[in-house]
C-alpha atoms as a PDB file:
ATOM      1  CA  UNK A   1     -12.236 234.794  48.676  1.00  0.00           C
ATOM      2  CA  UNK A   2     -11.671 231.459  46.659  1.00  0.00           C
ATOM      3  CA  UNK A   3     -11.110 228.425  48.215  1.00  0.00           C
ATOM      4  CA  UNK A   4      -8.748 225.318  46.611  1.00  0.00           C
ATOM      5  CA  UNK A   5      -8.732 222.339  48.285  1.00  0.00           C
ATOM      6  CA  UNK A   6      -5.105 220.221  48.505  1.00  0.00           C
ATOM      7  CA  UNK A   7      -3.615 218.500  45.933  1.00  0.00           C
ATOM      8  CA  UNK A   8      -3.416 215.121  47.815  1.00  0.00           C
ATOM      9  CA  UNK A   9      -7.596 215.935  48.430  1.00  0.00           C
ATOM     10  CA  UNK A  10      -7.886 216.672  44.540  1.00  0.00           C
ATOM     11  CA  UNK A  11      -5.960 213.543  43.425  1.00  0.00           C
ATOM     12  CA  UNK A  12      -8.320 211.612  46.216  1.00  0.00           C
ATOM     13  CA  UNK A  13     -11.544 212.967  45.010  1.00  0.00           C
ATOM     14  CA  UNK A  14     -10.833 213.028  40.897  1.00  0.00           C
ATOM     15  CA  UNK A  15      -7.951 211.033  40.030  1.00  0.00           C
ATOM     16  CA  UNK A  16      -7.850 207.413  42.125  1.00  0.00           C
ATOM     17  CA  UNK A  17     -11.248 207.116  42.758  1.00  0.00           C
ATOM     18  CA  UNK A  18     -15.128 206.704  40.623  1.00  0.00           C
ATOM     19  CA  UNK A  19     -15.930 209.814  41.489  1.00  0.00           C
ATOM     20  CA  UNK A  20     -13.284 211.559  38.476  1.00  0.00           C
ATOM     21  CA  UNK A  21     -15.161 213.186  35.378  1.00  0.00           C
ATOM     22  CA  UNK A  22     -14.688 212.169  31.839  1.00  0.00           C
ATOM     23  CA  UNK A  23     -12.564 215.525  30.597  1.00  0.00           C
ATOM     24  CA  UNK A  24     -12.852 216.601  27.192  1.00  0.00           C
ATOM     25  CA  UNK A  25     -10.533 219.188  25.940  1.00  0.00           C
ATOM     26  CA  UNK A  26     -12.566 221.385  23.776  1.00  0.00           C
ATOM     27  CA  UNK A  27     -10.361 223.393  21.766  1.00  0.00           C
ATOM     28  CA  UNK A  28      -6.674 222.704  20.700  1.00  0.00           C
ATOM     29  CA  UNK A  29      -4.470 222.713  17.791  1.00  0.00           C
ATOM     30  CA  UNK A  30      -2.422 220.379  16.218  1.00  0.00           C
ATOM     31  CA  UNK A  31       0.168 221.131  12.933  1.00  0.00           C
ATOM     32  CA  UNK A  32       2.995 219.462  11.406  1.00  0.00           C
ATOM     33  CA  UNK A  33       3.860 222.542   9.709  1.00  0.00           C
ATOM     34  CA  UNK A  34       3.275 225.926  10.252  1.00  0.00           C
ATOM     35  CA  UNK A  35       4.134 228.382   7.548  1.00  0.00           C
ATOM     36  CA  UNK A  36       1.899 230.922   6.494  1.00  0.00           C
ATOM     37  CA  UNK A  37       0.787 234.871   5.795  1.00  0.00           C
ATOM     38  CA  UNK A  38      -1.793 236.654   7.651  1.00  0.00           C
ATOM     39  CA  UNK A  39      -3.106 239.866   6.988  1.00  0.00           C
ATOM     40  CA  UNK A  40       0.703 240.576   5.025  1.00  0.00           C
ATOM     41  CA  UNK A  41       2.506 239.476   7.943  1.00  0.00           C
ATOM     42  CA  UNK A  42       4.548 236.299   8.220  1.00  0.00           C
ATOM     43  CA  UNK A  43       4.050 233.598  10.569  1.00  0.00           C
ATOM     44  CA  UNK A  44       6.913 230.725  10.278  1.00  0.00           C
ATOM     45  CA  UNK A  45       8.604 228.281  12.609  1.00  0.00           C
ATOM     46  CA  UNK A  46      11.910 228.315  14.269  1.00  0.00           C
ATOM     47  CA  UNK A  47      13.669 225.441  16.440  1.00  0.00           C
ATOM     48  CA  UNK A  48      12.691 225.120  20.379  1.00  0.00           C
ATOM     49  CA  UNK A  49       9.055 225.298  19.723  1.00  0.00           C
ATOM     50  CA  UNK A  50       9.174 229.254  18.989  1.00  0.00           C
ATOM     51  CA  UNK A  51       7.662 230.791  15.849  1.00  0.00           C
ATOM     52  CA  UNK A  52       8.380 234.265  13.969  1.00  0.00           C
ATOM     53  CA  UNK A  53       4.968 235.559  14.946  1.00  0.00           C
ATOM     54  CA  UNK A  54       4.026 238.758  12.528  1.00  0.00           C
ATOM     55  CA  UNK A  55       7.310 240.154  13.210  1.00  0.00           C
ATOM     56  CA  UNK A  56       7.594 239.107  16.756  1.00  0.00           C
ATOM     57  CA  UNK A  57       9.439 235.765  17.644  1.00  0.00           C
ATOM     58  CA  UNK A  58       7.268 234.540  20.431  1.00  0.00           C
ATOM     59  CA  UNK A  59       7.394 230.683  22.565  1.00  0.00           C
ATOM     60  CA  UNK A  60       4.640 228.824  20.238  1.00  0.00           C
ATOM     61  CA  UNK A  61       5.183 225.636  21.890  1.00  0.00           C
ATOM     62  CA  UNK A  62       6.884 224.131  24.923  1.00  0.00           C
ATOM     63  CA  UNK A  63      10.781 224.702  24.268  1.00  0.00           C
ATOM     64  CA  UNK A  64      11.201 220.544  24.711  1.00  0.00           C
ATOM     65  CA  UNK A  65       9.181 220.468  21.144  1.00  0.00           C
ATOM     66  CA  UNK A  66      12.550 221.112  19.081  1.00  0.00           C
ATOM     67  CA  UNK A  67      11.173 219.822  16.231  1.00  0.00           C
ATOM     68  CA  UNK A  68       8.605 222.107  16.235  1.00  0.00           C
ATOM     69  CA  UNK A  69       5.984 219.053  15.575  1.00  0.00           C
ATOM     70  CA  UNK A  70       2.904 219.622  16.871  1.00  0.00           C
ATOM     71  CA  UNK A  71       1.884 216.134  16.578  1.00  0.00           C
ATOM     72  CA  UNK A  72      -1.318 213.844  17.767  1.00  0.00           C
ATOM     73  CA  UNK A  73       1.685 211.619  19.394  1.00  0.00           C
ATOM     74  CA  UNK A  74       3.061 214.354  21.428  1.00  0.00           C
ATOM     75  CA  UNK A  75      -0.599 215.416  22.536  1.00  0.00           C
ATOM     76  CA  UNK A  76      -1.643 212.200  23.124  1.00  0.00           C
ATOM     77  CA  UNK A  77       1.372 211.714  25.703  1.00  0.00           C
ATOM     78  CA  UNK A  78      -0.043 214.915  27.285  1.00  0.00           C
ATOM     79  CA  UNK A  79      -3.120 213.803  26.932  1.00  0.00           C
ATOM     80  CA  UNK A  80      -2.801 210.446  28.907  1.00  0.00           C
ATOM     81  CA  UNK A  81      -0.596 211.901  31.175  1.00  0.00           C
ATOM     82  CA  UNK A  82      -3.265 214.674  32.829  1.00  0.00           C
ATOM     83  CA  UNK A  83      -6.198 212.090  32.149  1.00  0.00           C
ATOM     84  CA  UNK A  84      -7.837 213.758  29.176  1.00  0.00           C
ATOM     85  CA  UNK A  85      -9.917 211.207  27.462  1.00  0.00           C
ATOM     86  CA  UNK A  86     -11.040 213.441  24.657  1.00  0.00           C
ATOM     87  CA  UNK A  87      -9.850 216.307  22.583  1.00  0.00           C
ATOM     88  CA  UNK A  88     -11.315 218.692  19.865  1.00  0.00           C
ATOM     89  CA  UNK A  89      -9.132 219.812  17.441  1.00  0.00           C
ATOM     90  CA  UNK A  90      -9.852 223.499  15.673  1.00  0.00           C
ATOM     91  CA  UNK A  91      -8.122 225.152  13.162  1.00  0.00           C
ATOM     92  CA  UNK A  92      -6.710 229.173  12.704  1.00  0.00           C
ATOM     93  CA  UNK A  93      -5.595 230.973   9.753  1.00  0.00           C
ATOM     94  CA  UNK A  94      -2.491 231.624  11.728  1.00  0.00           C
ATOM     95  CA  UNK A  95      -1.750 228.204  11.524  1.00  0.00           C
ATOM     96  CA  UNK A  96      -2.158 227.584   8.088  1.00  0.00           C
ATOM     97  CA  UNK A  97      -4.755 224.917   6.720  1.00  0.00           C
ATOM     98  CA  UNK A  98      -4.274 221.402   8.117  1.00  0.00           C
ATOM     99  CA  UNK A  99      -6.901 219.786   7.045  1.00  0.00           C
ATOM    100  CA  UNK A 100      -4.532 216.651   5.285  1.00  0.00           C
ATOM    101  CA  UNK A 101      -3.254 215.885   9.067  1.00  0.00           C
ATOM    102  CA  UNK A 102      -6.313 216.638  10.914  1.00  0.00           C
ATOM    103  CA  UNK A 103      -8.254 214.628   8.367  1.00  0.00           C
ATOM    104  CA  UNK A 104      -5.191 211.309   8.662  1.00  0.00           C
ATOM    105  CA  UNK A 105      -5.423 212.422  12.813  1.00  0.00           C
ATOM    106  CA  UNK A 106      -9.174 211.751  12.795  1.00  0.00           C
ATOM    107  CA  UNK A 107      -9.636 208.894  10.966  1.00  0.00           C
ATOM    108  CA  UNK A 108      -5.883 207.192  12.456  1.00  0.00           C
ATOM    109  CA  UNK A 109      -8.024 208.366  16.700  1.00  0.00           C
ATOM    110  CA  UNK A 110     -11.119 208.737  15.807  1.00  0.00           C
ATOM    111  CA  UNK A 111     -12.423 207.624  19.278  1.00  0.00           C
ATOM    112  CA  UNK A 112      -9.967 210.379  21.090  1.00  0.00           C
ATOM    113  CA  UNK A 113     -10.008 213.389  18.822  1.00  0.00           C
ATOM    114  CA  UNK A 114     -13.091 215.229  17.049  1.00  0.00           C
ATOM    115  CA  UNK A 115     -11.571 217.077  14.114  1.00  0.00           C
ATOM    116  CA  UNK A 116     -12.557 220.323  12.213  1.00  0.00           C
ATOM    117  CA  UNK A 117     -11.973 221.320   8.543  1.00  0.00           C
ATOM    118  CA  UNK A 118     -10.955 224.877   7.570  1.00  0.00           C
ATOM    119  CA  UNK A 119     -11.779 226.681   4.132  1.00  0.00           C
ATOM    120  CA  UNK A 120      -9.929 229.761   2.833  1.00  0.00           C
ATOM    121  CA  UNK A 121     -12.635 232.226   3.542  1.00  0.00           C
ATOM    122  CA  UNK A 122     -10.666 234.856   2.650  1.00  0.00           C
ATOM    123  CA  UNK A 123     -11.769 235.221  -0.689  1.00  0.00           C
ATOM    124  CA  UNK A 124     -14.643 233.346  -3.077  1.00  0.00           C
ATOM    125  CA  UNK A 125     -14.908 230.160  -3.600  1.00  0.00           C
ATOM    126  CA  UNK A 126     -14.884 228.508  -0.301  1.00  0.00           C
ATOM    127  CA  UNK A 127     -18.568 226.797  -0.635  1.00  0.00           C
ATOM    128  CA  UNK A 128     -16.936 224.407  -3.232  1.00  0.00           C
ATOM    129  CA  UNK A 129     -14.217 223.441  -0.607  1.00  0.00           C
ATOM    130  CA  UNK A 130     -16.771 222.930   2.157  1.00  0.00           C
ATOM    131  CA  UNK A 131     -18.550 221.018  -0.006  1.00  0.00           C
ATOM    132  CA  UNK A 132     -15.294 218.588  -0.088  1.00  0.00           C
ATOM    133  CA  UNK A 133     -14.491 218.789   3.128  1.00  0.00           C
ATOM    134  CA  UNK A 134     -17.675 217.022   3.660  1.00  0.00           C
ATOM    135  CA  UNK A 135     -17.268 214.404   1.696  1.00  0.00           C
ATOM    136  CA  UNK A 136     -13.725 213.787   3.381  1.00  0.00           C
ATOM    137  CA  UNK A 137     -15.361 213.220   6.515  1.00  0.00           C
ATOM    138  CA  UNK A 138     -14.950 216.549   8.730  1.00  0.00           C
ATOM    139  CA  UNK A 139     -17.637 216.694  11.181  1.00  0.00           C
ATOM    140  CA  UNK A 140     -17.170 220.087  11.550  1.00  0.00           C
ATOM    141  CA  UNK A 141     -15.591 223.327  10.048  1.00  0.00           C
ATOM    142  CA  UNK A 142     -13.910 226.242  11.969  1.00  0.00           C
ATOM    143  CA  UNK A 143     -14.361 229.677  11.037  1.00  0.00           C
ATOM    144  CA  UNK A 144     -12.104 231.975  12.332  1.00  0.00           C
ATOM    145  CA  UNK A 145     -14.476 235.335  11.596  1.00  0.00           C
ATOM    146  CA  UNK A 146     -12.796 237.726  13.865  1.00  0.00           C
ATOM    147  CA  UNK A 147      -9.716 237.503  11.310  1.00  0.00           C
ATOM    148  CA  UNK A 148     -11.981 238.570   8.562  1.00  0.00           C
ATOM    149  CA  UNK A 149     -12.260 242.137  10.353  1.00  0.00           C
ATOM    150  CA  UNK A 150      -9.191 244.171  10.617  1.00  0.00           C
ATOM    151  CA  UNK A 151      -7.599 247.395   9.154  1.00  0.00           C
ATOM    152  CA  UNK A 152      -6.947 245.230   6.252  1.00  0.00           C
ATOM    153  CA  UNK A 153     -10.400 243.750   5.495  1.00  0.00           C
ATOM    154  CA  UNK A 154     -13.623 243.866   6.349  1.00  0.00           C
ATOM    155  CA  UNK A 155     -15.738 240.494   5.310  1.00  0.00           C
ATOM    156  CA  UNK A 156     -19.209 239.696   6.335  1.00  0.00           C
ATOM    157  CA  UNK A 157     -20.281 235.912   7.237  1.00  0.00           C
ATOM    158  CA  UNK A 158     -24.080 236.399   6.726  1.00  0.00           C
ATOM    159  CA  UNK A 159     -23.383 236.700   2.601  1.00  0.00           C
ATOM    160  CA  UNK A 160     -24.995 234.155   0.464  1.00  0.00           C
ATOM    161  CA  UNK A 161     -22.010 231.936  -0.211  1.00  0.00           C
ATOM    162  CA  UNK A 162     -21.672 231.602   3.897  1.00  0.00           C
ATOM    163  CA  UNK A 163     -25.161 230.778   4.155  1.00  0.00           C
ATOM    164  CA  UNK A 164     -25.506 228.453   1.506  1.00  0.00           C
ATOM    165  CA  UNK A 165     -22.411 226.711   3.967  1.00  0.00           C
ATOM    166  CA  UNK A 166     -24.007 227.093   6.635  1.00  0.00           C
ATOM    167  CA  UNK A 167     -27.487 225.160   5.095  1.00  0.00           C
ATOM    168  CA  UNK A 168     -25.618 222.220   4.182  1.00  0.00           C
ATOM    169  CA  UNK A 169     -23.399 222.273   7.251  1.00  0.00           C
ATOM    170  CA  UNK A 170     -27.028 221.785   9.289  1.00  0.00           C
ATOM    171  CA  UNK A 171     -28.334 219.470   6.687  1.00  0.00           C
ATOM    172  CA  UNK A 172     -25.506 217.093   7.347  1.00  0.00           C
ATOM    173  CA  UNK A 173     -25.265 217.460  11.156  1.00  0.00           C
ATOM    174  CA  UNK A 174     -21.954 219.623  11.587  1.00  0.00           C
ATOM    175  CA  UNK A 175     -20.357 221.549  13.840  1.00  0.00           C
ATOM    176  CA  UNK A 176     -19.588 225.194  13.591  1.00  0.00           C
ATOM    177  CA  UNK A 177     -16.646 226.364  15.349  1.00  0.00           C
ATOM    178  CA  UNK A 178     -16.290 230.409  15.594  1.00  0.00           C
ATOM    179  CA  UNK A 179     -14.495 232.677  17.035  1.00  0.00           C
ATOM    180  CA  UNK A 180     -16.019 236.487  16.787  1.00  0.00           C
ATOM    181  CA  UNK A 181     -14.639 239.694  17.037  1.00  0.00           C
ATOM    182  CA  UNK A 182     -14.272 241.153  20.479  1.00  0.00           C
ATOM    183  CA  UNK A 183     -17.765 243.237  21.741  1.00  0.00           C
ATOM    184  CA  UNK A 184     -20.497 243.119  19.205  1.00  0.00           C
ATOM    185  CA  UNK A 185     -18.708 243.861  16.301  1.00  0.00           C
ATOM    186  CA  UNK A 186     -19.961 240.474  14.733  1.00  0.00           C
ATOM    187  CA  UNK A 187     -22.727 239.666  16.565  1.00  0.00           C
ATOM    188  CA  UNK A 188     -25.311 240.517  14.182  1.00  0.00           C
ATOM    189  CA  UNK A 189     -24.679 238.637  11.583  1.00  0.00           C
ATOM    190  CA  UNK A 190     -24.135 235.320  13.865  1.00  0.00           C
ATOM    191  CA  UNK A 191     -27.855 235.796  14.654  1.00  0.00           C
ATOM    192  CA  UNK A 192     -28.646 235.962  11.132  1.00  0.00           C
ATOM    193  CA  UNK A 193     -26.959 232.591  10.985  1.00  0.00           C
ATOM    194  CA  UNK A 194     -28.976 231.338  13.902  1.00  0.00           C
ATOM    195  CA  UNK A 195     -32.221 232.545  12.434  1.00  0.00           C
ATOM    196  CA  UNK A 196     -31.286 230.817   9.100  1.00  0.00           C
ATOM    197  CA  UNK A 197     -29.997 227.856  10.607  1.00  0.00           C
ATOM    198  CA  UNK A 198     -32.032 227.456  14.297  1.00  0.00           C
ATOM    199  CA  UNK A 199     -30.346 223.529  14.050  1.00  0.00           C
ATOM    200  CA  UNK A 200     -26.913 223.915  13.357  1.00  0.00           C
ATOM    201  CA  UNK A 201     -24.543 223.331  15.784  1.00  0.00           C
ATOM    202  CA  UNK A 202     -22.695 226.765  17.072  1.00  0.00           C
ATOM    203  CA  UNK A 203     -19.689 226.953  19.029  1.00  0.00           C
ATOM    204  CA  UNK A 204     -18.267 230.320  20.253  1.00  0.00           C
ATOM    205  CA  UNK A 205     -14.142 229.713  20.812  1.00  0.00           C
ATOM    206  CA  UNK A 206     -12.207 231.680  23.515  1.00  0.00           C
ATOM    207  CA  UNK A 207     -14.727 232.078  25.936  1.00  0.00           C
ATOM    208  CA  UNK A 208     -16.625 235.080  24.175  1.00  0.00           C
ATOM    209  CA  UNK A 209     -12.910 237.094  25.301  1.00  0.00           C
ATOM    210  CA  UNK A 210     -14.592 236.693  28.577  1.00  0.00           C
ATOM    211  CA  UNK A 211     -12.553 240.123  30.225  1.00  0.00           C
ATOM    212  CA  UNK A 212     -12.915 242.340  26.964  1.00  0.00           C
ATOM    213  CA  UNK A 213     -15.524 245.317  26.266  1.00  0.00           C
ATOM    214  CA  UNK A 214     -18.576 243.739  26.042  1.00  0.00           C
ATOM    215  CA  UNK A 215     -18.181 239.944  26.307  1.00  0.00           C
ATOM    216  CA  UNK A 216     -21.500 239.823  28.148  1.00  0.00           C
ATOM    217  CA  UNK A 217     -23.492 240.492  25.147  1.00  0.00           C
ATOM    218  CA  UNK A 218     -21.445 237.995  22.677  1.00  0.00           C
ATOM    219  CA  UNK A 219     -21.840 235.733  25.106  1.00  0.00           C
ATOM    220  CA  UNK A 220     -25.574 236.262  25.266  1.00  0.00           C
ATOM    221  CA  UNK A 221     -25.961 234.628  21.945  1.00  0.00           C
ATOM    222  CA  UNK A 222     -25.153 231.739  23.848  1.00  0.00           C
ATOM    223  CA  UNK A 223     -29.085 231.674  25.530  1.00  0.00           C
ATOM    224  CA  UNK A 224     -29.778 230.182  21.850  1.00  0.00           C
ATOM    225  CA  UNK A 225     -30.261 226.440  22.469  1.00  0.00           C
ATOM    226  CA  UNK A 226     -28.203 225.391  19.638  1.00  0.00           C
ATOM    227  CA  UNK A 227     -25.393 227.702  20.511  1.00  0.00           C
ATOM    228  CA  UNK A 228     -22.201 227.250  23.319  1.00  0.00           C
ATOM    229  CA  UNK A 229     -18.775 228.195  24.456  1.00  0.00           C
ATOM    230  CA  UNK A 230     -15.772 226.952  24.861  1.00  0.00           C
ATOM    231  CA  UNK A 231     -13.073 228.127  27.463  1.00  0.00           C
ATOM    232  CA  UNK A 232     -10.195 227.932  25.121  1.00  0.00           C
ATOM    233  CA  UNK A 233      -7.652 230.271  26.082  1.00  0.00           C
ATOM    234  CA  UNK A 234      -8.777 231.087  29.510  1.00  0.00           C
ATOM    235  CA  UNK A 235      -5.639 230.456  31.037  1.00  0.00           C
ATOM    236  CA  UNK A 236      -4.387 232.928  28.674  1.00  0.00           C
ATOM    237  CA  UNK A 237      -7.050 235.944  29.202  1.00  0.00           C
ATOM    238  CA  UNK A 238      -6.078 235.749  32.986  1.00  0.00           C
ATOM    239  CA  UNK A 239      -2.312 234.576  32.525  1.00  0.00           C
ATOM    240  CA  UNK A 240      -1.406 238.353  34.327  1.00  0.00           C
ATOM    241  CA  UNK A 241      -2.889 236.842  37.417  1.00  0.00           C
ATOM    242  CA  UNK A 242      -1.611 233.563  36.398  1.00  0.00           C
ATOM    243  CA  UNK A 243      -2.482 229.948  37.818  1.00  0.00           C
ATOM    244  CA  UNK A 244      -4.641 229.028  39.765  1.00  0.00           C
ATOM    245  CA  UNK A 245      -6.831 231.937  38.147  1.00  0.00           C
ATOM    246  CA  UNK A 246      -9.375 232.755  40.779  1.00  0.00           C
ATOM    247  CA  UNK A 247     -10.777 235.635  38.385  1.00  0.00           C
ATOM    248  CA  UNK A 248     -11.531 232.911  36.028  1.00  0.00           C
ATOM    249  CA  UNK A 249     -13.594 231.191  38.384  1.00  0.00           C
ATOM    250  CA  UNK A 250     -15.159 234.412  38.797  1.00  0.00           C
ATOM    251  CA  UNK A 251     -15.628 234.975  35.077  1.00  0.00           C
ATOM    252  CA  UNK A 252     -17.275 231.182  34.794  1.00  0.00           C
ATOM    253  CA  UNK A 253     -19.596 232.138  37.552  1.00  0.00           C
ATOM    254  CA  UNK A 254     -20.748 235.081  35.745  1.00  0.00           C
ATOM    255  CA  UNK A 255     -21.388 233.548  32.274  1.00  0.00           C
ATOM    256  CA  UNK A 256     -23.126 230.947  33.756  1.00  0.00           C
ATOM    257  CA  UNK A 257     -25.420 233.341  34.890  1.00  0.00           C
ATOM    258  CA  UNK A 258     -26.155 234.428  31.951  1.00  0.00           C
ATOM    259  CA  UNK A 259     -26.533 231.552  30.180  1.00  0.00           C
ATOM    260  CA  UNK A 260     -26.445 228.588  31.950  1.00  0.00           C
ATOM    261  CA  UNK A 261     -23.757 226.056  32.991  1.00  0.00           C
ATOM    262  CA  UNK A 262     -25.012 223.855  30.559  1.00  0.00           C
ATOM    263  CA  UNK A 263     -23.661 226.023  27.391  1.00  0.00           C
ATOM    264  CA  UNK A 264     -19.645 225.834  28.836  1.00  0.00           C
ATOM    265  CA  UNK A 265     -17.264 223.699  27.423  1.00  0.00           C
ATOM    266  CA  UNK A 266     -13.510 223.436  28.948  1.00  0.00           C
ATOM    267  CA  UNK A 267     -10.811 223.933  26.384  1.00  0.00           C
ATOM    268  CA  UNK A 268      -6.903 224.578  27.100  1.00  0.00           C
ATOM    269  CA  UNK A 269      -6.285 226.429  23.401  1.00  0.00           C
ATOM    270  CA  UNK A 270      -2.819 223.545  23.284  1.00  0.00           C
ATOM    271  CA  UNK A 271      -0.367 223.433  22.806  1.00  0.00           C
ATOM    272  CA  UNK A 272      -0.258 227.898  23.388  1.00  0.00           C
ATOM    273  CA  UNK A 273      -1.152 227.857  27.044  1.00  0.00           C
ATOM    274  CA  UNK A 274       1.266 225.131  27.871  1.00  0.00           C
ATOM    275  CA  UNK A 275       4.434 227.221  27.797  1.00  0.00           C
ATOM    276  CA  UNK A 276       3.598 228.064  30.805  1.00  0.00           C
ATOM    277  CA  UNK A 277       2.068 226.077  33.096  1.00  0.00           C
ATOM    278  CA  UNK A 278       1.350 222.324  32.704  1.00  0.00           C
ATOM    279  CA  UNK A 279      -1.774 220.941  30.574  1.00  0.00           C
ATOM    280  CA  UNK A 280      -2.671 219.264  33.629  1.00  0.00           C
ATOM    281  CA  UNK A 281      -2.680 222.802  34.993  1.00  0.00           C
ATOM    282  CA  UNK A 282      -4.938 224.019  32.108  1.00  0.00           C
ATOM    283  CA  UNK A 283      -7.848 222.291  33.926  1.00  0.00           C
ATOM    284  CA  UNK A 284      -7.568 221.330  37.623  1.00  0.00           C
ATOM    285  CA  UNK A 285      -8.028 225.211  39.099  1.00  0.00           C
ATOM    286  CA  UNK A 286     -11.868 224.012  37.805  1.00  0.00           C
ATOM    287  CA  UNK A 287     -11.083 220.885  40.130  1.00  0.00           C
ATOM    288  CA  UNK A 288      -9.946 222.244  42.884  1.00  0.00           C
ATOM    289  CA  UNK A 289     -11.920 224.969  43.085  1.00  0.00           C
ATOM    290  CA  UNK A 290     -14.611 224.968  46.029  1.00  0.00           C
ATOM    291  CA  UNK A 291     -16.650 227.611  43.796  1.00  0.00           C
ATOM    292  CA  UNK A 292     -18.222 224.813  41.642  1.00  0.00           C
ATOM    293  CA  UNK A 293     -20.165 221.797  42.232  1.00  0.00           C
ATOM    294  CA  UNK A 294     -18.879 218.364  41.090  1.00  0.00           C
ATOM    295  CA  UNK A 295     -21.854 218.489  39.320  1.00  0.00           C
ATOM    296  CA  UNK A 296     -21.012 221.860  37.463  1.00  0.00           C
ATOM    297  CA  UNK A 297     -17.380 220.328  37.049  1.00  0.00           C
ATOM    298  CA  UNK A 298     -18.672 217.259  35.517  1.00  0.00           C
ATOM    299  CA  UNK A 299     -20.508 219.518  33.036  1.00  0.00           C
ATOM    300  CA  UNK A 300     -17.794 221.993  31.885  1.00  0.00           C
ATOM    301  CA  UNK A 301     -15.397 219.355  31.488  1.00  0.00           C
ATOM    302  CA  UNK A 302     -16.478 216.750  29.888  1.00  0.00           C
ATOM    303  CA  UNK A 303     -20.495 216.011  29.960  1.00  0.00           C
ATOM    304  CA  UNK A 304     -21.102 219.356  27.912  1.00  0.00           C
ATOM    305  CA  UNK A 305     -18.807 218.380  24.982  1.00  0.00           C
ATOM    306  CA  UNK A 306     -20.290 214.948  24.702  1.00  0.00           C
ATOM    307  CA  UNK A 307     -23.325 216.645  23.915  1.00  0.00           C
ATOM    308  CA  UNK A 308     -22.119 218.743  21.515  1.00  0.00           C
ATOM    309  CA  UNK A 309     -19.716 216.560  19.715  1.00  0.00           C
ATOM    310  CA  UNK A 310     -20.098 213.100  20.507  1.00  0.00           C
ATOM    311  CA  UNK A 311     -16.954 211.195  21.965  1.00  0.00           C
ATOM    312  CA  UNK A 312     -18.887 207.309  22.648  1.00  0.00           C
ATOM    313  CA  UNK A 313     -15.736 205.568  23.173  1.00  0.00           C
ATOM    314  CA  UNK A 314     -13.532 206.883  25.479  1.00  0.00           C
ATOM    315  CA  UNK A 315     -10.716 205.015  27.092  1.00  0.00           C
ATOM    316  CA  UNK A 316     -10.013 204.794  31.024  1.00  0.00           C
ATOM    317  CA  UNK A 317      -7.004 207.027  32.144  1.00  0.00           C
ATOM    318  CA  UNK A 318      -5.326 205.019  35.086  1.00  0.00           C
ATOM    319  CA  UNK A 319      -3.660 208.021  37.236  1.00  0.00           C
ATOM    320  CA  UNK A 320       0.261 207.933  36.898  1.00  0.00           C
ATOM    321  CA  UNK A 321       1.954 209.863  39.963  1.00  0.00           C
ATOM    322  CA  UNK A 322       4.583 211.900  38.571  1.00  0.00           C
ATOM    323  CA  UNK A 323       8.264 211.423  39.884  1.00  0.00           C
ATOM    324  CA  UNK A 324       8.000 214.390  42.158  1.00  0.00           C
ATOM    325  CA  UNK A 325       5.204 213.120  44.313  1.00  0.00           C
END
């Protein structure tokens, strides 16, 4: 049965001493705007932080985020707050394109946040825009393939205007961010892409969908050196058992297993996974679990992500007790 250690013991051994790990959120959104169609369906904001959600109206944000920003400011708070020193930003067609803020967000923090760019892959053409996004200064560019096979369409990533994308992306040093279908419905063409491309830089979002059909073997493609996962959205594939998610510890266990410790990189999936629980909260059941090593902490938090992405300048989080300690 798993074992958590006290608060008071967690703050002691992570937060007011040496002995704390950089952290390095790994996957999180930011928009000023959200308006845009998916697959026919709608997705628009609405005051208190909800959005009208393909014809479901659904809590998008925390209800304090009236505005419905989704700002750098606002994350940056949170950010400071729980001791996050560093933050990747990705992108998803269901938040429209932002690559005008998350370019202005990179440049304006470019030692706290590591930006992707987004094309409209959707439809021809997008080589041309990857092409620009490059010379903007993106770093990296998100892909969000398992929207690209539905009942509505059906569009393959291993196609010659992908790779041709995919060749310059590992000719300049980027990033790939992607999220696959769930099982192996995609899987064959990301080796493609890794046979094509055995130096490009591949990151797997949402864990693989750790607890669907099949995650093992989409997470398998992880055993290729240039290839990882990030744990974006974790708290959400075990929020029925909610905090402090033993079952995810579980699940961490298992894909590390598979394919090494090494290959995981913490993500929260903000600001999503914050209506419920606290972004502090998004991270420290990997803290105060007695399942993990410090040194396998240390690695899925923050040492893992530097390696992928970078992140030499960090600043030193001071811990701030909270009014209700």
């Amino acid at each position: 049965m798993e074992k958590f250690i006290s608060e008071a013991e967690c703050r002691e051994r992570y937060y007011l001493t040496d002995k704390k790990p950089v952290i390095i959120d790994a996957h999180s959104h930011l928009w000023l705007w959200q308006h845009t169609v998916v697959n026919g369906k709608r997705i628009e904001q609405l005051p208190n932080g909800r959005s009208s959600f393909m014809g479901n109206e659904v809590q998008m944000m925390n209800p304090w985020m009236r505005d419905n920003y989704n700002s750098a400011e606002k994350f940056l708070a949170n950010m400071d707050f729980a001791q996050v020193e560093g933050a990747v930003v990705t992108q998803e067609f269901i938040d429209g394109l932002q690559n005008d803020y998350l370019e202005y967000v990179g440049r304006r923090w470019q030692d706290r946040f590591f930006v992707f760019g987004m094309c409209e892959f959707r439809k021809p053409g997008f080589l041309i825009e990857a092409q620009v996004l490059l010379r903007r200064g993106f770093k990296g560019i998100k892909l969000p393939a398992a929207r690209l096979v539905d009942d509505h369409i059906n569009i393959r990533f291993d196609t010659e205007e992908f790779m041709q994308m995919f060749r310059l992306m590992e000719e300049n040093g980027m990033v790939l961010a992607i999220e696959l279908g769930e099982g192996t419905c995609q899987n064959e063409q990301l080796e493609t892409v890794i046979k094509e491309c055995p130096n490009l830089k591949i990151v797997l979002g949402h864990f693989c969908m750790v607890n669907r059909k099949d995650w093992q073997k989409q997470m398998a493609l992880c055993s290729h050196e240039n290839v990882f996962t990030d744990m974006g959205g974790i708290t959400w594939l075990f929020n029925d058992e909610y905090y402090p998610y033993p079952s995810a510890i579980s699940a961490v266990k298992e894909a590390a297993d598979l394919v090494g410790m090494d290959k995981i990189l913490w993500g929260s999936d903000y600001p999503r996974t914050i209506s419920n629980i606290t972004y502090r909260q998004s991270y420290d059941w990997i803290l105060k679990s007695t399942e993990l090593t410090d040194a396998e902490k240390r690695m899925i938090l923050g040492e893992n992500a530097r390696k992928v992405y970078g992140f030499d300048n960090l600043p030193v989080l001071p811990y701030v007790p909270s009014m209700s300690e």
